[in-house]
PDB file of N, CA and C in Angstrom:
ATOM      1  N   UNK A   1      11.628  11.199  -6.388  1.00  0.00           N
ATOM      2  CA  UNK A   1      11.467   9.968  -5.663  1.00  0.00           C
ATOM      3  C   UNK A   1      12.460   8.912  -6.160  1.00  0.00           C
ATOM      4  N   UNK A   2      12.606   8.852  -7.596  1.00  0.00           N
ATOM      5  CA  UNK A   2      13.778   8.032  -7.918  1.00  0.00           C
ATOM      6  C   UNK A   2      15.371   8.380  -7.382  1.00  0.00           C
ATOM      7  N   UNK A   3      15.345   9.698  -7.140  1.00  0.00           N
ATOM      8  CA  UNK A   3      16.689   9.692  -6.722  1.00  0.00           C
ATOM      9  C   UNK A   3      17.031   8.980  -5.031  1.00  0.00           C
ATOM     10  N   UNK A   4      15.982   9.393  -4.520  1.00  0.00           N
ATOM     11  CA  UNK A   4      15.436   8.704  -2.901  1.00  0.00           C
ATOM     12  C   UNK A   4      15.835   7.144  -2.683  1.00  0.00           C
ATOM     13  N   UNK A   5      15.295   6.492  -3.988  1.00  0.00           N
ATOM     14  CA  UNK A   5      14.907   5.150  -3.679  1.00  0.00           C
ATOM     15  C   UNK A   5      16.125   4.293  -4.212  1.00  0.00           C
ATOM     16  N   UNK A   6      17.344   5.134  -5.539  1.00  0.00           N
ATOM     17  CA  UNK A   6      18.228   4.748  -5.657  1.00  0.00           C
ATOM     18  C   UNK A   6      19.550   5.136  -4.870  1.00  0.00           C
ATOM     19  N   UNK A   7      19.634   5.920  -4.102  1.00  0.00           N
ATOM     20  CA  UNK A   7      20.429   6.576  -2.361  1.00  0.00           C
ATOM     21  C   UNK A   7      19.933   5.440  -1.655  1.00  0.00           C
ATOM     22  N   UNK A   8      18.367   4.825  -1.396  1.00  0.00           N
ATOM     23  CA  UNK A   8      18.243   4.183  -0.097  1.00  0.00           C
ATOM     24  C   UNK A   8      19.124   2.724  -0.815  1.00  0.00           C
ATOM     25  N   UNK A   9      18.772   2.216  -1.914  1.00  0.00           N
ATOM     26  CA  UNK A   9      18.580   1.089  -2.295  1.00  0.00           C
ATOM     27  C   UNK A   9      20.283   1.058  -2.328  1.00  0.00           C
ATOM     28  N   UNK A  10      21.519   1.630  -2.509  1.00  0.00           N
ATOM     29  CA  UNK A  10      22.864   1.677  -2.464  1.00  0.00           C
ATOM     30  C   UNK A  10      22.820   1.506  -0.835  1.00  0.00           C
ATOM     31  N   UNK A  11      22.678   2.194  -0.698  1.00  0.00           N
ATOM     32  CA  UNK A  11      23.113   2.326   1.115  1.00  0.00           C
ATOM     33  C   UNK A  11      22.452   1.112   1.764  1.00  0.00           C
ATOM     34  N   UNK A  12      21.362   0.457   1.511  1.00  0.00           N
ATOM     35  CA  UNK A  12      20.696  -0.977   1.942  1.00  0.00           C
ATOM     36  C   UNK A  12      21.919  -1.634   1.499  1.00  0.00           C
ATOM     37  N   UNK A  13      21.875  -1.748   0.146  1.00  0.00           N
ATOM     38  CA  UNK A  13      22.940  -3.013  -0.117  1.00  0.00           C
ATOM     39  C   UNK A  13      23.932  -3.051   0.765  1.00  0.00           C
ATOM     40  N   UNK A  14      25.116  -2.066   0.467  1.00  0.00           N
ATOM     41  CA  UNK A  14      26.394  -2.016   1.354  1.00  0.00           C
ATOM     42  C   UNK A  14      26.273  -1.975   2.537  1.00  0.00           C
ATOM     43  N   UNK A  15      25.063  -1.828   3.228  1.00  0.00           N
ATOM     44  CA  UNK A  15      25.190  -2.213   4.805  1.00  0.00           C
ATOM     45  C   UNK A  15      24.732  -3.340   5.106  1.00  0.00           C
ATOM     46  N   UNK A  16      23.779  -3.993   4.499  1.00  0.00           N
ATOM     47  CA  UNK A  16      23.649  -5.331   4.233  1.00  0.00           C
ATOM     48  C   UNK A  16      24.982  -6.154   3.963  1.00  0.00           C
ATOM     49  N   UNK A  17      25.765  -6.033   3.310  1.00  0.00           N
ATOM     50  CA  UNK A  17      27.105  -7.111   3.309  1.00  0.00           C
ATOM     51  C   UNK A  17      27.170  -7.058   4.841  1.00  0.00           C
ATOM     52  N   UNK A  18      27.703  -6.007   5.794  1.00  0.00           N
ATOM     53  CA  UNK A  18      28.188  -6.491   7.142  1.00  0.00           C
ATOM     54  C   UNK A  18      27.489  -7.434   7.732  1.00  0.00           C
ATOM     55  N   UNK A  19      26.483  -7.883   7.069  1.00  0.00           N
ATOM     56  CA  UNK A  19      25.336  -8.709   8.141  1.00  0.00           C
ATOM     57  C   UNK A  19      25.811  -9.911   7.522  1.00  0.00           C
ATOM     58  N   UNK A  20      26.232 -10.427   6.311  1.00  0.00           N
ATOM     59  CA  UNK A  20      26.968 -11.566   5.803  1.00  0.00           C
ATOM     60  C   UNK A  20      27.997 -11.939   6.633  1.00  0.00           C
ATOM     61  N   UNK A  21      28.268 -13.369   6.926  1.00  0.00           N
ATOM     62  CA  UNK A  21      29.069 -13.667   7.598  1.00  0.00           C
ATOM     63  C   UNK A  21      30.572 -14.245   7.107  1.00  0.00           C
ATOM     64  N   UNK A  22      30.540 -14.182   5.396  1.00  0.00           N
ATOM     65  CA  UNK A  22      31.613 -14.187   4.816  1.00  0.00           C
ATOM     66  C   UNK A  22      32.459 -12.535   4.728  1.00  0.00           C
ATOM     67  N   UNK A  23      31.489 -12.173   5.382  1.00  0.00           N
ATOM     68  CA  UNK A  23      32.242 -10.566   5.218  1.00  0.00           C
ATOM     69  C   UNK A  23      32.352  -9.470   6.389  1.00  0.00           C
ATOM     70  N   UNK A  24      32.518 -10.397   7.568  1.00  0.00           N
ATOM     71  CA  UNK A  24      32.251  -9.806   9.051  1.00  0.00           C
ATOM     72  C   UNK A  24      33.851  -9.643   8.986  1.00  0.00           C
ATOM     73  N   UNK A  25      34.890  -9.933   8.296  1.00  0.00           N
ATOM     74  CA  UNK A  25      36.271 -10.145   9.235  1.00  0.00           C
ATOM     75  C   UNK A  25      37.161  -8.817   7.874  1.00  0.00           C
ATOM     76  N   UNK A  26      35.725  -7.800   7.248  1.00  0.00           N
ATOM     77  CA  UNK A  26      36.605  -6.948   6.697  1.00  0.00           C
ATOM     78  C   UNK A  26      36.911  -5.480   7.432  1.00  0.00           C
ATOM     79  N   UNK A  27      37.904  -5.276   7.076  1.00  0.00           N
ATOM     80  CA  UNK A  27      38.358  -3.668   7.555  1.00  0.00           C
ATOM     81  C   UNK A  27      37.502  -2.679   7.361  1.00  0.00           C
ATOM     82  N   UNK A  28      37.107  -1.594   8.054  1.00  0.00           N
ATOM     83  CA  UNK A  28      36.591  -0.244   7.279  1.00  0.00           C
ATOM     84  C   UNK A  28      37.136   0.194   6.513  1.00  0.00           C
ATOM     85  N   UNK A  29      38.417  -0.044   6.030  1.00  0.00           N
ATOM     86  CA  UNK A  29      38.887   0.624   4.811  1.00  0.00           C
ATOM     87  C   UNK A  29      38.724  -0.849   3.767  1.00  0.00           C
ATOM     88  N   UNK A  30      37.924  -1.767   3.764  1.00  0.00           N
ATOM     89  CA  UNK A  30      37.730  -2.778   2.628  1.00  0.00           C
ATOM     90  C   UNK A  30      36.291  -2.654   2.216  1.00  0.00           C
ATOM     91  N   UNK A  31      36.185  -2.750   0.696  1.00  0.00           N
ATOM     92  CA  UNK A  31      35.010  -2.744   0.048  1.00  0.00           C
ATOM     93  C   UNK A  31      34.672  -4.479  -0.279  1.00  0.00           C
ATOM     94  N   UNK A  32      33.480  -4.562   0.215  1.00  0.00           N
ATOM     95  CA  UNK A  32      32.660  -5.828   0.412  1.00  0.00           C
ATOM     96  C   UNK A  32      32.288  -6.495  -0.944  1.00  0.00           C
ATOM     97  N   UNK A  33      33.326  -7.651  -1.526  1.00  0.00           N
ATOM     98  CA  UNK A  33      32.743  -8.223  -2.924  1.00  0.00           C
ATOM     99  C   UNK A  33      31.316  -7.778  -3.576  1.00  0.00           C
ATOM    100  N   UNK A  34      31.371  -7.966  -4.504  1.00  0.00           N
ATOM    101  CA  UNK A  34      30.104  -7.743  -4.943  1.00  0.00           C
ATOM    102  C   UNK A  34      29.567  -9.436  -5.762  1.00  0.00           C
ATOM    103  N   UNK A  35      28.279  -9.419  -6.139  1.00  0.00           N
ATOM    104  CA  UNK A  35      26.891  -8.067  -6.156  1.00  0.00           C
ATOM    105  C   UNK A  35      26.837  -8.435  -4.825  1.00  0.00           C
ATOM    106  N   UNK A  36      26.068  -6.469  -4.550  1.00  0.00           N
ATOM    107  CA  UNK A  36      25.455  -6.198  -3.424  1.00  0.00           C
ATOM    108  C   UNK A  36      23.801  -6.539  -4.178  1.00  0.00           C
ATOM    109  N   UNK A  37      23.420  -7.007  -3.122  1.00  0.00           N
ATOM    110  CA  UNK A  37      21.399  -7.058  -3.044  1.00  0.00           C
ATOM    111  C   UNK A  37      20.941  -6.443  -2.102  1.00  0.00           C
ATOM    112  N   UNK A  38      20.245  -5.540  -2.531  1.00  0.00           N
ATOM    113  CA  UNK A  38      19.427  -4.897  -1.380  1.00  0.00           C
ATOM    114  C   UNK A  38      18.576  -5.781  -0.644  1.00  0.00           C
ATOM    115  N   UNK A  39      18.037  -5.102   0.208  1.00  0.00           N
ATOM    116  CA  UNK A  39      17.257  -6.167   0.952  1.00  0.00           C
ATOM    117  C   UNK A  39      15.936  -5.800   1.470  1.00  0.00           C
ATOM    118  N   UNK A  40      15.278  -6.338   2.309  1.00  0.00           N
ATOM    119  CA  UNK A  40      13.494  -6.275   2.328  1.00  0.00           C
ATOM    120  C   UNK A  40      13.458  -4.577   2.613  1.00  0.00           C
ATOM    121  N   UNK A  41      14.476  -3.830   3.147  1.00  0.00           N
ATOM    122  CA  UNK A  41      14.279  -2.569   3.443  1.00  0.00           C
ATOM    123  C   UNK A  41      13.661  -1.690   2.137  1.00  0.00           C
ATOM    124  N   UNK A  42      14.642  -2.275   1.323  1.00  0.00           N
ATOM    125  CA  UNK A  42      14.460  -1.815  -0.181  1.00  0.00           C
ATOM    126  C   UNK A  42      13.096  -1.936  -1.180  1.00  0.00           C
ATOM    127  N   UNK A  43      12.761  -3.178  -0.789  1.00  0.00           N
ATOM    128  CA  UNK A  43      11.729  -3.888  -1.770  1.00  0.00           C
ATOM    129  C   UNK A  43      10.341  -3.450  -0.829  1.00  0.00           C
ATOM    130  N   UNK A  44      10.606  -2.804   0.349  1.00  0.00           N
ATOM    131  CA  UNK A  44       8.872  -2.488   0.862  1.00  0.00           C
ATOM    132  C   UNK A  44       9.260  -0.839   0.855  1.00  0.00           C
ATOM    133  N   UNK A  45      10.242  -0.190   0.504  1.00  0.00           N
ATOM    134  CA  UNK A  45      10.335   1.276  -0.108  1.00  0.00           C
ATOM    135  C   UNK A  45       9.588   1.414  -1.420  1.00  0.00           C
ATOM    136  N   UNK A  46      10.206   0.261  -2.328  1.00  0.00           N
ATOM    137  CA  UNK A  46       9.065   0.330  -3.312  1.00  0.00           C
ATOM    138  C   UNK A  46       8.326   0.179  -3.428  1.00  0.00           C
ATOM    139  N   UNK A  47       7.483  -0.495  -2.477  1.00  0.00           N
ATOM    140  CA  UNK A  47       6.216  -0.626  -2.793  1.00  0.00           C
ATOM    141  C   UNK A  47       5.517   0.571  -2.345  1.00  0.00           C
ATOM    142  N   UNK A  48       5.879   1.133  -1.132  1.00  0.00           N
ATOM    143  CA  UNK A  48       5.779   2.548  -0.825  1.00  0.00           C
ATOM    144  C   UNK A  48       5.474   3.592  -1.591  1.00  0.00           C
ATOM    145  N   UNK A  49       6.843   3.747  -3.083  1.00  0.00           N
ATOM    146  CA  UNK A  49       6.588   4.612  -3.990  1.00  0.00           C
ATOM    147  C   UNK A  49       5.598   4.030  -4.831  1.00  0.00           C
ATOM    148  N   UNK A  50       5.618   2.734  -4.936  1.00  0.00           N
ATOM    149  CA  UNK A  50       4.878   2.230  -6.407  1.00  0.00           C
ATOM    150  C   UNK A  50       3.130   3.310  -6.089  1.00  0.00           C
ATOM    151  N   UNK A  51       2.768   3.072  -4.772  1.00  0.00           N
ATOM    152  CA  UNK A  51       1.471   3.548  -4.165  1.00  0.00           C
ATOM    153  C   UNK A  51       1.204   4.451  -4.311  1.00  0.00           C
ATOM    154  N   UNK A  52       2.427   5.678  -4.166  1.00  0.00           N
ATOM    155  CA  UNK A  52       2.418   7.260  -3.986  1.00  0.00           C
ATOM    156  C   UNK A  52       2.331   7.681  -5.066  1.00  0.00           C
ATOM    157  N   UNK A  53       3.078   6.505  -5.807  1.00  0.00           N
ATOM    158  CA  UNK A  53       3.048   7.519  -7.368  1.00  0.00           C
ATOM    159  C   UNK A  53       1.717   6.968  -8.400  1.00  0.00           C
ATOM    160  N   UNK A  54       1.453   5.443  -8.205  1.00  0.00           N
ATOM    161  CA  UNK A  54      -0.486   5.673  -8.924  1.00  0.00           C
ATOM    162  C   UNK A  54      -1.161   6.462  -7.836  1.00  0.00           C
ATOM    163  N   UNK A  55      -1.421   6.556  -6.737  1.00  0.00           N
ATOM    164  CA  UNK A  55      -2.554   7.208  -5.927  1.00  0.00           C
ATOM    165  C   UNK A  55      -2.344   8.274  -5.472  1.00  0.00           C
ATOM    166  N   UNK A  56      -1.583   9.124  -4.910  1.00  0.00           N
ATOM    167  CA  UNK A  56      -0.810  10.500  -4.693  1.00  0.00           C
ATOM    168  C   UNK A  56      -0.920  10.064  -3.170  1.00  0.00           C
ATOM    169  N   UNK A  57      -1.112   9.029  -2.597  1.00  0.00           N
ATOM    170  CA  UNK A  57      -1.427   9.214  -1.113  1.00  0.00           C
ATOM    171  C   UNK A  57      -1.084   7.563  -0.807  1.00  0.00           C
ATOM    172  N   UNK A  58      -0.893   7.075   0.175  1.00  0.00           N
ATOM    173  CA  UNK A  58      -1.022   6.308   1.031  1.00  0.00           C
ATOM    174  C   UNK A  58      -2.340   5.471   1.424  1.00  0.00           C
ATOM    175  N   UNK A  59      -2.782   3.884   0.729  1.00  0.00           N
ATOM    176  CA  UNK A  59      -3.646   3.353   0.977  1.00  0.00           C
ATOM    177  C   UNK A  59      -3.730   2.191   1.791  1.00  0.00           C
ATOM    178  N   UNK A  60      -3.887   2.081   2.618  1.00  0.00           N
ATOM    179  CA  UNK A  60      -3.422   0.660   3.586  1.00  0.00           C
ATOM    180  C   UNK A  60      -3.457  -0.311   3.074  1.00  0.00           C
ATOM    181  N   UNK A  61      -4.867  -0.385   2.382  1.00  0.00           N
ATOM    182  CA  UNK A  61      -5.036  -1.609   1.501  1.00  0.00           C
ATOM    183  C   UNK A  61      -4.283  -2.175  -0.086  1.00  0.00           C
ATOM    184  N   UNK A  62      -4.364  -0.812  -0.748  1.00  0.00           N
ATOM    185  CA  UNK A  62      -2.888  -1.299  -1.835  1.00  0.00           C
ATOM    186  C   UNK A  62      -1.505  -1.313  -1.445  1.00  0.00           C
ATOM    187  N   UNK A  63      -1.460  -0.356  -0.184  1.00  0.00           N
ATOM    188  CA  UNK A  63       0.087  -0.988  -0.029  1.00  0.00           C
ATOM    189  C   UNK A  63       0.050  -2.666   0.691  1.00  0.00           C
ATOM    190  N   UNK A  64      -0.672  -3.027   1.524  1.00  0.00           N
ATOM    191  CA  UNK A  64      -1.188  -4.579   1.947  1.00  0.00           C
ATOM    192  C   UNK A  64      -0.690  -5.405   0.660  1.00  0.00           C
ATOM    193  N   UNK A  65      -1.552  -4.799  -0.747  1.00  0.00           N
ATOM    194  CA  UNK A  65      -1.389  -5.727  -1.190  1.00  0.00           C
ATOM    195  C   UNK A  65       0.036  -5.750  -2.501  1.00  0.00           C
ATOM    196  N   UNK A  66       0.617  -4.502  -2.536  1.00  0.00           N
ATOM    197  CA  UNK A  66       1.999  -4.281  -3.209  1.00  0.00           C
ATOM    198  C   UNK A  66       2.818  -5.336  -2.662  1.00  0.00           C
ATOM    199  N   UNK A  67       2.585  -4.661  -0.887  1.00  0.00           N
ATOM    200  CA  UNK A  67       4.164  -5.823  -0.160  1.00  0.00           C
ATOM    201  C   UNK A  67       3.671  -7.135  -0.197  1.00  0.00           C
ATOM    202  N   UNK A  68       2.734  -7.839  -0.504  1.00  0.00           N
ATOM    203  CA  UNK A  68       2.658  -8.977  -0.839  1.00  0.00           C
ATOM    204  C   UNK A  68       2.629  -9.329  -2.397  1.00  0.00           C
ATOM    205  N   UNK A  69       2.379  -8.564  -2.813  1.00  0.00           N
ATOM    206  CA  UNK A  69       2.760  -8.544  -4.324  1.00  0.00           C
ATOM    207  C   UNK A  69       4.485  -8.856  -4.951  1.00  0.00           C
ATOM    208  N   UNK A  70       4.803  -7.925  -3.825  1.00  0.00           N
ATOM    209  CA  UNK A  70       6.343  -7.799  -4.200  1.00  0.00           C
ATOM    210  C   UNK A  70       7.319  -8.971  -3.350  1.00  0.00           C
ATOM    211  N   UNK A  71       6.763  -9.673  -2.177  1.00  0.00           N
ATOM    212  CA  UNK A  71       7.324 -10.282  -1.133  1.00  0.00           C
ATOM    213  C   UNK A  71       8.358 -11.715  -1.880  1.00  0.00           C
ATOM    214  N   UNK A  72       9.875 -11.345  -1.763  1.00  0.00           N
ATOM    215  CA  UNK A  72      10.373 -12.013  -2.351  1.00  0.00           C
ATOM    216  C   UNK A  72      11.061 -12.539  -0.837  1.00  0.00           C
ATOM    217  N   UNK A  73      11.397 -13.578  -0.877  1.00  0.00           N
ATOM    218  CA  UNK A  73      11.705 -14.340   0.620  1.00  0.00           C
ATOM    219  C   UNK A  73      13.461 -14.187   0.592  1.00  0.00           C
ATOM    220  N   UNK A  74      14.222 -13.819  -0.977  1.00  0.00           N
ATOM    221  CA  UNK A  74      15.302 -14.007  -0.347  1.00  0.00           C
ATOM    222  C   UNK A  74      15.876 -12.480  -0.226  1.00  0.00           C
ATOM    223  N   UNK A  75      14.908 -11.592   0.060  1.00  0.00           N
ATOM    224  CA  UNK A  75      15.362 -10.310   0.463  1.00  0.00           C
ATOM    225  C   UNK A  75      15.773 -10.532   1.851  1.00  0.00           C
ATOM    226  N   UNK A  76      15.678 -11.473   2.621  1.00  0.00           N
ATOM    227  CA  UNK A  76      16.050 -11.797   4.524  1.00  0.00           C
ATOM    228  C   UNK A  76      14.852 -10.957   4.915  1.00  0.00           C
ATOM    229  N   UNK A  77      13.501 -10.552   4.912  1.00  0.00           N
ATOM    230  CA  UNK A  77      13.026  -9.992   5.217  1.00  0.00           C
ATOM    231  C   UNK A  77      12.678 -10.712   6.885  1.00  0.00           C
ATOM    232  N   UNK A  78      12.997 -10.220   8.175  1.00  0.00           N
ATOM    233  CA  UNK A  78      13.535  -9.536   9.355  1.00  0.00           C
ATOM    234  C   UNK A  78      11.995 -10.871  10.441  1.00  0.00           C
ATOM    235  N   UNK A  79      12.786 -10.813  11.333  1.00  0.00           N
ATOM    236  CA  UNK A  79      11.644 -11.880  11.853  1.00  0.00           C
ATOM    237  C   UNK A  79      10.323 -11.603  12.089  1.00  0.00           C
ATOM    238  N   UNK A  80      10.291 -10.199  12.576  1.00  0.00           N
ATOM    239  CA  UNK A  80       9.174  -9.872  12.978  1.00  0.00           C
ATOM    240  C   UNK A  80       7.771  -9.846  11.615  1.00  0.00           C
ATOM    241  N   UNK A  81       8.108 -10.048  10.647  1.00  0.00           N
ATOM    242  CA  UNK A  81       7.295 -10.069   9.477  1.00  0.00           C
ATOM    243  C   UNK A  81       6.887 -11.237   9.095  1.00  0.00           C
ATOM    244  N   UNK A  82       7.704 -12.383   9.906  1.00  0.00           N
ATOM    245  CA  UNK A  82       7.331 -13.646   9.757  1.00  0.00           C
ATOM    246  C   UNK A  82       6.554 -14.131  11.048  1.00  0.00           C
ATOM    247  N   UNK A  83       6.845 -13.676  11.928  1.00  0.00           N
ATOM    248  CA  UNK A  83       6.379 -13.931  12.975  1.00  0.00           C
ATOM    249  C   UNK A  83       4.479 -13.286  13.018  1.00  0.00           C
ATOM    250  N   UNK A  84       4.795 -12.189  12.290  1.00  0.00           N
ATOM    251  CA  UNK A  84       3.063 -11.538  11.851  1.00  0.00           C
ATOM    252  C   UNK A  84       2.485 -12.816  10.942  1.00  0.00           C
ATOM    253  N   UNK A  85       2.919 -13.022   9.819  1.00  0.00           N
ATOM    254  CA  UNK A  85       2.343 -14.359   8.896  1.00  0.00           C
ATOM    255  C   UNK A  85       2.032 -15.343   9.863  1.00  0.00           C
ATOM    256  N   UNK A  86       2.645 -15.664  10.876  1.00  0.00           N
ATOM    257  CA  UNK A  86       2.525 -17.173  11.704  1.00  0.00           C
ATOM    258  C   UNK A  86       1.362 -16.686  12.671  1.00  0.00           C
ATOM    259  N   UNK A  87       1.620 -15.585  13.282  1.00  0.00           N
ATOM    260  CA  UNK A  87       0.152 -14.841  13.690  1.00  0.00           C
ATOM    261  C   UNK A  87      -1.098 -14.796  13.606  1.00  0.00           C
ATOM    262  N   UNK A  88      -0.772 -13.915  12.496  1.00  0.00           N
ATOM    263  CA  UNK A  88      -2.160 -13.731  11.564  1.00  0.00           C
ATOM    264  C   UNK A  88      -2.257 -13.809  10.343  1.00  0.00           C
ATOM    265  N   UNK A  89      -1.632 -15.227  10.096  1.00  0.00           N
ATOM    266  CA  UNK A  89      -1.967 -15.157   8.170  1.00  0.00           C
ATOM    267  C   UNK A  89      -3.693 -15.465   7.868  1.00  0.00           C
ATOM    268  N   UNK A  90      -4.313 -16.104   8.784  1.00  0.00           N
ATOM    269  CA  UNK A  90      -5.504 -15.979   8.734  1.00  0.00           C
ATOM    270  C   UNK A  90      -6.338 -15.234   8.362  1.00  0.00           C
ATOM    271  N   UNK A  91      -5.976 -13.829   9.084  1.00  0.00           N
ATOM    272  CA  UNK A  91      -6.709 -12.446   9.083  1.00  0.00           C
ATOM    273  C   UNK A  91      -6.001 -12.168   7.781  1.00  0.00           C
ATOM    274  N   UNK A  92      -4.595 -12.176   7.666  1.00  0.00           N
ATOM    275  CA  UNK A  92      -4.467 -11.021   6.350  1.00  0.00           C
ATOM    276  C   UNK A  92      -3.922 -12.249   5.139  1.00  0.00           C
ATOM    277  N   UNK A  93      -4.318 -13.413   5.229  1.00  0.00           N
ATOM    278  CA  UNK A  93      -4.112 -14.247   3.951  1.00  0.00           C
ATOM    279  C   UNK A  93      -5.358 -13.944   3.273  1.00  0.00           C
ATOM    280  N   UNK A  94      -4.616 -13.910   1.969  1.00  0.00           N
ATOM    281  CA  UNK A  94      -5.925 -13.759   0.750  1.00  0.00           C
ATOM    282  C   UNK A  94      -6.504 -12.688   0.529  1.00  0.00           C
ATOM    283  N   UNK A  95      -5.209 -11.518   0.664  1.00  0.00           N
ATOM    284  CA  UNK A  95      -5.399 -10.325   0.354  1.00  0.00           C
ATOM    285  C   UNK A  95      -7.099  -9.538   1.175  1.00  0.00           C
ATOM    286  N   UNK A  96      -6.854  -9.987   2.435  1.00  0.00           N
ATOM    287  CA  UNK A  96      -8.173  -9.144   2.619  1.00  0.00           C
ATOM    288  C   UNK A  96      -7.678  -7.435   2.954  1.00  0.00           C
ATOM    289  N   UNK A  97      -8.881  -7.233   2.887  1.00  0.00           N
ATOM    290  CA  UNK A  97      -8.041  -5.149   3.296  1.00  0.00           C
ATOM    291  C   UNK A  97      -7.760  -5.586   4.660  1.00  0.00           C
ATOM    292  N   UNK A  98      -6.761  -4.444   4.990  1.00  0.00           N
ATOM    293  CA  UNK A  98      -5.967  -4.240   5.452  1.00  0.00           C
ATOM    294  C   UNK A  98      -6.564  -3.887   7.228  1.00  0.00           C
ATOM    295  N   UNK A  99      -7.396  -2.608   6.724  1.00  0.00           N
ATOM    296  CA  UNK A  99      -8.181  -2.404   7.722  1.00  0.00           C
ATOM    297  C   UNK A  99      -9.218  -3.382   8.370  1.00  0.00           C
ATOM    298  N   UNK A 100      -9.770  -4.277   7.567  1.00  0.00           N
ATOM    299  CA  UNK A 100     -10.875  -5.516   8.364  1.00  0.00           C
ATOM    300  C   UNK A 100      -9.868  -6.338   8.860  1.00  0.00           C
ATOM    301  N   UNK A 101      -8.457  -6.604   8.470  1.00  0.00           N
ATOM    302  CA  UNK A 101      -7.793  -7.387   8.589  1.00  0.00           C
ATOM    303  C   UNK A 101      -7.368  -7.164  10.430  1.00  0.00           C
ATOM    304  N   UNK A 102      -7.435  -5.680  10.176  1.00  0.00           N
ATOM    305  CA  UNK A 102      -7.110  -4.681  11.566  1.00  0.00           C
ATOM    306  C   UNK A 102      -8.088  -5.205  12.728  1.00  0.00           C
ATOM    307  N   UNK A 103      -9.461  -4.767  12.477  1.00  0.00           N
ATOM    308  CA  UNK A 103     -10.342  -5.862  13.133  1.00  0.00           C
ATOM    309  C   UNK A 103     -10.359  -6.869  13.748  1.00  0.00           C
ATOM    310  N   UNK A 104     -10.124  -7.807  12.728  1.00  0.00           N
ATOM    311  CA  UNK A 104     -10.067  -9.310  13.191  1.00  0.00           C
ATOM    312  C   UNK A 104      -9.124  -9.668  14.331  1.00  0.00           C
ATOM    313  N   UNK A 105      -8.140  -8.196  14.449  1.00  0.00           N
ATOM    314  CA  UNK A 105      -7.044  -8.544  15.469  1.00  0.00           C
ATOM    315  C   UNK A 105      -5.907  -8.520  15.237  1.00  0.00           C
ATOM    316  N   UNK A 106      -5.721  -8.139  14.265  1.00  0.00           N
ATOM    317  CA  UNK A 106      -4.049  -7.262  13.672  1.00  0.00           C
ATOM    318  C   UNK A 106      -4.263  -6.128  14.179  1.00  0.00           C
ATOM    319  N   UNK A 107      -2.757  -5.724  14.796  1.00  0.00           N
ATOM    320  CA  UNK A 107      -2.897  -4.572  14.464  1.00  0.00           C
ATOM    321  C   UNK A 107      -2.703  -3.592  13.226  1.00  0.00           C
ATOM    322  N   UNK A 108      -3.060  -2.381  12.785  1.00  0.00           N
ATOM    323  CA  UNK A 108      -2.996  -1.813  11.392  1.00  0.00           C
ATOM    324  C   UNK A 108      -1.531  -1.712  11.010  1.00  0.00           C
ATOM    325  N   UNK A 109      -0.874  -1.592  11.804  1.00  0.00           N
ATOM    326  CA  UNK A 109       0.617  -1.112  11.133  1.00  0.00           C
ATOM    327  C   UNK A 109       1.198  -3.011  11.128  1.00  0.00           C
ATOM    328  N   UNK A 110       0.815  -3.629  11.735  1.00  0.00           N
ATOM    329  CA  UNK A 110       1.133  -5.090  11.634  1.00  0.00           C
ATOM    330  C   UNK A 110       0.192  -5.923  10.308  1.00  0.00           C
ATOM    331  N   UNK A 111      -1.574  -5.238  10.304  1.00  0.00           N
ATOM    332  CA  UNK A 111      -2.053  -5.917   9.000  1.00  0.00           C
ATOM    333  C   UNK A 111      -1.348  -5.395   7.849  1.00  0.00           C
ATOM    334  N   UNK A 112      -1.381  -4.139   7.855  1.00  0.00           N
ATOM    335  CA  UNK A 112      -0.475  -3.832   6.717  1.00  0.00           C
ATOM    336  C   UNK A 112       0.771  -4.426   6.135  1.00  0.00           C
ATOM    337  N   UNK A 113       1.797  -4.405   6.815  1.00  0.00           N
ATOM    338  CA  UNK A 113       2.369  -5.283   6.517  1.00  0.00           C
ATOM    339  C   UNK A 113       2.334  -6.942   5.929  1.00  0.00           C
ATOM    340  N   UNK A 114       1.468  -7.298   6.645  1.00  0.00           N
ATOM    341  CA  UNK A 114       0.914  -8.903   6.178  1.00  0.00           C
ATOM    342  C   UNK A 114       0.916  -8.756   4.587  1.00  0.00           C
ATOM    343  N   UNK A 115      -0.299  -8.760   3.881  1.00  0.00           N
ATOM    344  CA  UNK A 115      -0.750  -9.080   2.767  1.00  0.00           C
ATOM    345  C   UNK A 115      -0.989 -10.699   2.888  1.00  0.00           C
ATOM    346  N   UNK A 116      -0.542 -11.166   1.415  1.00  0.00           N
ATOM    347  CA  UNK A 116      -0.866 -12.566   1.169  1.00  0.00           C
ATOM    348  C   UNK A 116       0.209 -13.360   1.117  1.00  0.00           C
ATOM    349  N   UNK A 117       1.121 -13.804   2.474  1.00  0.00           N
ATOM    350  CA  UNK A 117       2.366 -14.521   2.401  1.00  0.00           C
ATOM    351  C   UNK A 117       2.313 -15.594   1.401  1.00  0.00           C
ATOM    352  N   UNK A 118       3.463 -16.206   1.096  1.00  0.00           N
ATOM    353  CA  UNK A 118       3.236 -17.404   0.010  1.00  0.00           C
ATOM    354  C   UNK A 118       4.214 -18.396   0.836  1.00  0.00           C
ATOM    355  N   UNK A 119       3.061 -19.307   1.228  1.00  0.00           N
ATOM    356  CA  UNK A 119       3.506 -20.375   2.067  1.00  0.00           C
ATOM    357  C   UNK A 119       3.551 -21.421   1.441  1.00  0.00           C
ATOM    358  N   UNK A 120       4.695 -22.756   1.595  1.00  0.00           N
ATOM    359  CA  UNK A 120       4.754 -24.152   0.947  1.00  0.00           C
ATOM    360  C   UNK A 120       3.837 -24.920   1.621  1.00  0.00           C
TER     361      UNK A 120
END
């Protein structure tokens, strides 16, 4: 799994520069300054493994609460994940599971994602 997550986490970074706009006007044959930072692709892979590897399986509710555990804002994490918080931070603020969260009117692959945003 470490070899997985350090392949994804290279290949996030360097395709991530093209999305920088100091670095839209390079050649395919130019390598993109560095540091590269991976990005939210990366940081909810890990939380992925962090899960698989204490539990051997997939829990809606600890991964719920990993990716909010782990939710760092300057990964660019993608609109639609913000647009779920503005949604339903209600339902899935304050770490509720994942699945009641589902209930209330998330959907599961959308509560999941939620967790406990950290809002100003």
């Amino acid at each position: 799994m470490d070899a997985a997550l350090a392949g994804l986490s290279v290949g996030d970074a360097f395709g991530d520069q093209f999305f920088l706009a100091a670095n839209r006007g390079l050649s395919p044959d130019d390598e993109p300054p560095g540091p590269w930072e991976w990005s939210d692709d990366t940081e909810l892979a890990c939380s992925v493994a962090d899960v698989l590897r204490r539990l051997g399986r997939i829990d809606q509710d600890e991964l719920a609460a990993m990716f909010a555990a782990r939710f760092d804002p300057s990964r660019r994490y993608g609109a639609g994940l913000w647009n779920c918080w503005s949604r339903y931070g209600p339902a899935c603020h304050g770490g509720k599971p994942a699945r009641r969260s589902s209930a209330a009117g998330a959907p599961t692959e959308t509560a999941a994602r939620c967790g406990s945003p950290r809002r100003s």
